[in-house]
Protein backbone atom coordinates (compact mmCIF):
# COMPACT_ATOMS: atom_id res chain seq x y z
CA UNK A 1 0.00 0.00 0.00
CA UNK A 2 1.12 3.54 -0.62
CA UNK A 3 2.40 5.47 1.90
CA UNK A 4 -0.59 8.14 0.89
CA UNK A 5 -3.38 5.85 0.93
CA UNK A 6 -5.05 4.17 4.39
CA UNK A 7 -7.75 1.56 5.12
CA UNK A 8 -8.27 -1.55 4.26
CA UNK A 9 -10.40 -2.45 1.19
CA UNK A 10 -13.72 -3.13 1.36
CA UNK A 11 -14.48 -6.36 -1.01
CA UNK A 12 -17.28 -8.88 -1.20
CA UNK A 13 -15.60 -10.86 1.59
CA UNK A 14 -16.03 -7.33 3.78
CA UNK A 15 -19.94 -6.92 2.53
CA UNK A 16 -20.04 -10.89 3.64
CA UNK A 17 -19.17 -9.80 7.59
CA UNK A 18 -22.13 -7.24 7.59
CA UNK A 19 -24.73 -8.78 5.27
CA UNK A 20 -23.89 -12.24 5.90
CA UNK A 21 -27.21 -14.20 3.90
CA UNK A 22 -26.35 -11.86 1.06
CA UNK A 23 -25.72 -14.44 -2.17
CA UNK A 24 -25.35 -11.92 -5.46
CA UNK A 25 -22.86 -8.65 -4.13
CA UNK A 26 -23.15 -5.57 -6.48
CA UNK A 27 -20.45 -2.85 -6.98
CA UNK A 28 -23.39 -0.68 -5.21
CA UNK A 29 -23.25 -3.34 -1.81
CA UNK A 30 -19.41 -2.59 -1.78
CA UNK A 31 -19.97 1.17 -2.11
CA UNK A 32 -22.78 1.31 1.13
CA UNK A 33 -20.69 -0.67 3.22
CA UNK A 34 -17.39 1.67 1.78
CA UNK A 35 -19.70 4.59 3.12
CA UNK A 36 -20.68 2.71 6.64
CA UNK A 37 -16.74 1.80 7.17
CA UNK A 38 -15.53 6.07 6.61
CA UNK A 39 -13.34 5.69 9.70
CA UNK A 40 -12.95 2.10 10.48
CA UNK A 41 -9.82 1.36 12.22
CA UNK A 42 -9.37 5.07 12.16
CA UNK A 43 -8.40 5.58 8.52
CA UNK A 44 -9.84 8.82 8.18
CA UNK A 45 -8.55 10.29 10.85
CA UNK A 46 -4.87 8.71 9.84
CA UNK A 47 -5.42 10.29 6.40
CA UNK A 48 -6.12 13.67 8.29
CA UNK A 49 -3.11 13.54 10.23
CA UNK A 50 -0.95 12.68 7.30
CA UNK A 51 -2.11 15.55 5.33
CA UNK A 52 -1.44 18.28 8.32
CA UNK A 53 1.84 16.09 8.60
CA UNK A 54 2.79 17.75 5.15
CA UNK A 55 1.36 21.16 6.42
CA UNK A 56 3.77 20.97 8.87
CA UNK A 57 6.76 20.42 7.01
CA UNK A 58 5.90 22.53 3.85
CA UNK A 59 5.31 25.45 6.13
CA UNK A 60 3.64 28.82 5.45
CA UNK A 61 1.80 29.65 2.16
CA UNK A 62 -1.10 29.25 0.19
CA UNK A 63 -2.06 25.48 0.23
CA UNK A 64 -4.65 22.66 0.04
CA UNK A 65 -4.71 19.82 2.71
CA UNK A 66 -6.62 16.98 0.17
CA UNK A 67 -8.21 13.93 1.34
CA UNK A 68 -10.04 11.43 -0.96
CA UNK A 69 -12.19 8.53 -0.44
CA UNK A 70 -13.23 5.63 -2.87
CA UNK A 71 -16.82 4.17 -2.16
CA UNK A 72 -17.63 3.23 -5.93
CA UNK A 73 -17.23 -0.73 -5.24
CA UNK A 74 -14.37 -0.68 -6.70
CA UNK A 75 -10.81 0.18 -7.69
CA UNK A 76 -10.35 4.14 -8.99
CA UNK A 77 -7.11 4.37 -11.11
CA UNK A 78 -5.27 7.80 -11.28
CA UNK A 79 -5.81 9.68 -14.51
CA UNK A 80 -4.53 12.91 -14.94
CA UNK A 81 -3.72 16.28 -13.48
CA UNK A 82 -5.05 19.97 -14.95
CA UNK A 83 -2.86 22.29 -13.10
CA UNK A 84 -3.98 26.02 -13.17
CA UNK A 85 -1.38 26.87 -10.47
CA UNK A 86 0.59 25.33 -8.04
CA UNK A 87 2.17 21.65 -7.63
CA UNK A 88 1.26 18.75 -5.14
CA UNK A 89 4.15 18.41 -2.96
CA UNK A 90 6.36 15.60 -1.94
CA UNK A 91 3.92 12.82 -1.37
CA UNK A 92 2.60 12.36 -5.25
CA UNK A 93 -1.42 11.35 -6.04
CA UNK A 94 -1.88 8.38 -5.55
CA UNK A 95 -1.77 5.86 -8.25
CA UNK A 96 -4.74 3.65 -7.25
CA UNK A 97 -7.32 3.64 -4.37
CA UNK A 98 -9.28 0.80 -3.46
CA UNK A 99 -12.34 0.49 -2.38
CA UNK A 100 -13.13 2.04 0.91
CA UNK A 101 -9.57 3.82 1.22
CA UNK A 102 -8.62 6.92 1.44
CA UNK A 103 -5.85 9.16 0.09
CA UNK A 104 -3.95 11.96 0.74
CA UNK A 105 -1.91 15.08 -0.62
CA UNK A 106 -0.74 18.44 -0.04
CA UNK A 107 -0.93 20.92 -3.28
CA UNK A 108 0.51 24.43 -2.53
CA UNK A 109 1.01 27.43 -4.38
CA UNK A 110 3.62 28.25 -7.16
CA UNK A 111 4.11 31.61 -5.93
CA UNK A 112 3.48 33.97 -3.52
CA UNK A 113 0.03 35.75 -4.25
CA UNK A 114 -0.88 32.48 -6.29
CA UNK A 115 -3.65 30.18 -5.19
CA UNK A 116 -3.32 26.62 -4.84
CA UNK A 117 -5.75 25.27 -8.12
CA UNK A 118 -5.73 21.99 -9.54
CA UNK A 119 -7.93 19.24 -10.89
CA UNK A 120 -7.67 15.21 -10.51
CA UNK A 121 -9.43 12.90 -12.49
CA UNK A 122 -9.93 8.97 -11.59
CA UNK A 123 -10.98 6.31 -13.72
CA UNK A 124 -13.25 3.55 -12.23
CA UNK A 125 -17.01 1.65 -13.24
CA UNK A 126 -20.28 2.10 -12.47
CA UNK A 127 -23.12 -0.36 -11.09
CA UNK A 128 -22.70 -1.61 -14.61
CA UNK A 129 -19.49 -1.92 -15.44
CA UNK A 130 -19.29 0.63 -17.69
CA UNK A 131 -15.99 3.17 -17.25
CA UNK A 132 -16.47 6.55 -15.57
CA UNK A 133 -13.96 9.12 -15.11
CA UNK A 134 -14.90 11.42 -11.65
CA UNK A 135 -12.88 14.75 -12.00
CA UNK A 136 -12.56 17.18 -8.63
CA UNK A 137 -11.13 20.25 -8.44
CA UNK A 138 -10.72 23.06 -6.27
CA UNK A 139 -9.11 26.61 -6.62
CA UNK A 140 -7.63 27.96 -2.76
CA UNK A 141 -7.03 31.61 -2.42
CA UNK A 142 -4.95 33.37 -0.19
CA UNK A 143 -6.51 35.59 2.91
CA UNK A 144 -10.21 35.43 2.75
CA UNK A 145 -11.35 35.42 -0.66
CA UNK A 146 -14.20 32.10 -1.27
CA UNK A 147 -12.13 29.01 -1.77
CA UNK A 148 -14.18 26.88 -4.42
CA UNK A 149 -14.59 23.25 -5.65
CA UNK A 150 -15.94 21.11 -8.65
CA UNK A 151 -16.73 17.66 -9.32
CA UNK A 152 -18.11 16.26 -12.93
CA UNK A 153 -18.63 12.70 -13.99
CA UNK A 154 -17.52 11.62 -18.04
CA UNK A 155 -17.54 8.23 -19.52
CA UNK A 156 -14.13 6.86 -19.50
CA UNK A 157 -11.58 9.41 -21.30
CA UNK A 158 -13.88 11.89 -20.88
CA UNK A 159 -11.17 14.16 -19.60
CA UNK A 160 -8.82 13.77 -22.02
CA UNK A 161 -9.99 16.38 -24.32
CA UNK A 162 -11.75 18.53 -21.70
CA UNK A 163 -12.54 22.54 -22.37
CA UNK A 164 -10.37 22.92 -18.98
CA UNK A 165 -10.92 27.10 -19.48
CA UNK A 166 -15.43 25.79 -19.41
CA UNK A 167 -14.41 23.88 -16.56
CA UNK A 168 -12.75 26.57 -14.72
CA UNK A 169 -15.44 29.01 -15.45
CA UNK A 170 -17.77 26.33 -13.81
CA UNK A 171 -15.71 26.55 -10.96
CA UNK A 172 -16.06 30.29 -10.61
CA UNK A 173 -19.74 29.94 -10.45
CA UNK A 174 -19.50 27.17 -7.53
CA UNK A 175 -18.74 27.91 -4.05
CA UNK A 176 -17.31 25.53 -1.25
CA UNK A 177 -18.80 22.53 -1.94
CA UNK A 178 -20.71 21.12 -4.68
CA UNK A 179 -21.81 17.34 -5.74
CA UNK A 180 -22.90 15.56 -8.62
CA UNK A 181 -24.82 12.46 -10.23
CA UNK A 182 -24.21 11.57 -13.16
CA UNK A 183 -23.57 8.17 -15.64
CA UNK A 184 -24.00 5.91 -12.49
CA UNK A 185 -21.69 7.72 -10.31
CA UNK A 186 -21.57 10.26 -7.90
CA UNK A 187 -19.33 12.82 -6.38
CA UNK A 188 -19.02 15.30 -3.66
CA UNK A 189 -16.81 17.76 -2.67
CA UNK A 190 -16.14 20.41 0.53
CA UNK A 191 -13.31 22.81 0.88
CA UNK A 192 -13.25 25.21 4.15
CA UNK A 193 -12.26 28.86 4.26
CA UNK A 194 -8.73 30.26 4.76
CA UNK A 195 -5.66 30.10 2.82
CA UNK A 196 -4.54 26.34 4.00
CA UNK A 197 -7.67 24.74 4.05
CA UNK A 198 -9.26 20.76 4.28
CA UNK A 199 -10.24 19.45 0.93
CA UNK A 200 -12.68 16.31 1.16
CA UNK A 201 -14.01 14.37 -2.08
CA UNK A 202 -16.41 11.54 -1.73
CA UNK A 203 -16.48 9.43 -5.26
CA UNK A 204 -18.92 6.88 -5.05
CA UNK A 205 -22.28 5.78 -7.39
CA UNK A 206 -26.04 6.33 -7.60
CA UNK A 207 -29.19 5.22 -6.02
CA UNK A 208 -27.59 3.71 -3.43
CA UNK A 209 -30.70 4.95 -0.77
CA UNK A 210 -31.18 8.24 0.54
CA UNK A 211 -29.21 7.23 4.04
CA UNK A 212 -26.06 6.00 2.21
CA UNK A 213 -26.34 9.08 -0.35
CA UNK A 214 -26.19 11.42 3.00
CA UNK A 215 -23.11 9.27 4.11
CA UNK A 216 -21.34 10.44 0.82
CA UNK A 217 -21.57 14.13 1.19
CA UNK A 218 -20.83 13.82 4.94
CA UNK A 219 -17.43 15.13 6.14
CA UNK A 220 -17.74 15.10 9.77
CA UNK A 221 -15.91 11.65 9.58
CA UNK A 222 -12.58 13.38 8.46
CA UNK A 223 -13.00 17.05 10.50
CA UNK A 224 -15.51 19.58 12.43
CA UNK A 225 -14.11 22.25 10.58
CA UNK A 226 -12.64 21.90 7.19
CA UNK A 227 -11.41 25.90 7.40
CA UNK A 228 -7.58 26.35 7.66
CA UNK A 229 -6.05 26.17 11.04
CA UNK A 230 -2.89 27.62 10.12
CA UNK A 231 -1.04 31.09 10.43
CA UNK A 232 -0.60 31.31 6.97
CA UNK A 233 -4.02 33.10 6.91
CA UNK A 234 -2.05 36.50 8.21
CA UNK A 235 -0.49 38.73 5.67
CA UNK A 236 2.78 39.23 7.61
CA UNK A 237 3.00 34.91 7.74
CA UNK A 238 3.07 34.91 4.13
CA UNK A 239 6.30 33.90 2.79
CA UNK A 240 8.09 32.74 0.30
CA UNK A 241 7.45 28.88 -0.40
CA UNK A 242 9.72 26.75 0.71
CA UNK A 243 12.28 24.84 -1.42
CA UNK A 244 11.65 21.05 -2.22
């Protein structure tokens, strides 16, 4: 396992423990029990600490504390990157996340008025079988302008050719969190206020009841607050970034 990624999957032997007389197991019975097991054995609070880890050792400056989960039913495969501005740092995406796991990154500003403004895209399936693509984004300003997210849903490769100026301009008219349905799948995503903020994307699928569909937009699992916590929010804090 990756050094950014935490949990144990969930797989049909997992959806076996809590529905035990269950005989045919859908990639929509591996997502609801991915959404029952957020935090079990503590991997979203590991994922939290991980990411404020990196905080830590990046230091001052514009920057996005990202935490991902995986409750589609099955594996999501990294993709791509749209960079606007800024760079993850030191701990790379991750290159696959498994069912019910998390992962973690740090993406900070490329200089020193710059927000920290990416996108991700991971490939996995629907119910069906058929390939998605769920893309999240989010654009973090410095000081206390509105830090916004994104999240869309395309049929595998959808992304590959995207209008990435539409998609920022869909961004613009979003504010700090947003979801989606779409193709089978679903997608939510939550930034907090402040210049170092807690990014938290829940990838999952549709029609999977309205108690699990509350699970997935639910980031009390992960943090109270997802506003920064960090001193880069004052002018005279705001430094240079440091070197990698």
């Amino acid at each position: 396992m990756a050094s950014n990624v935490f949990g144990n999957p969930v797989t049909n032997d997992t959806v076996r423990l809590v529905f035990p007389n269950m005989t045919q197991i859908t990639a929509r019975d591996r997502a609801r029990v991915a959404l029952q097991f957020m935090n079990a054995d503590d991997k979203a609070r590991n994922v939290s600490r991980f990411v404020h880890n990196l905080k830590a050792a990046y230091g001052t400056g514009t920057s996005t504390l990202g935490m991902i989960y995986n409750a589609t039913g099955g594996n999501l495969t990294f993709v791509l990157n749209h960079t606007w501005e800024g760079a993850v740092w030191r701990s790379p995406y991750a290159q696959v996340i498994q069912n019910g796991q998390w992962a973690g990154f740090l993406h900070v500003r490329g200089r020193l008025m710059g927000p920290s403004k990416e996108a991700i895209v991971y490939r996995g399936v629907n119910n069906d079988g058929a390939g998605r693509d769920w893309m999240l984004a989010w654009n973090t300003s410095r000081m206390n302008y509105q830090n916004r997210v994104l999240a869309e849903i395309r049929t595998a490769g959808g992304f590959l050719s995207a209008n990435w100026n539409a998609i920022d301009g869909k961004m613009d008219n979003q504010a700090n969190n947003h979801s989606t349905t779409a193709l089978g799948g679903f997608a939510s995503v939550s930034i907090g206020a402040g210049s170092s903020p807690e990014f938290v994307a829940i990838m999952s699928l549709d029609d999977l009841g309205s108690n699990f569909m509350a699970m997935a937009s639910d980031v009390s699992v992960v943090s109270e607050s997802l506003d920064s916590k960090y001193v880069d929010d004052v002018d005279e804090a705001d430094e240079e970034a440091p070197a990698e």
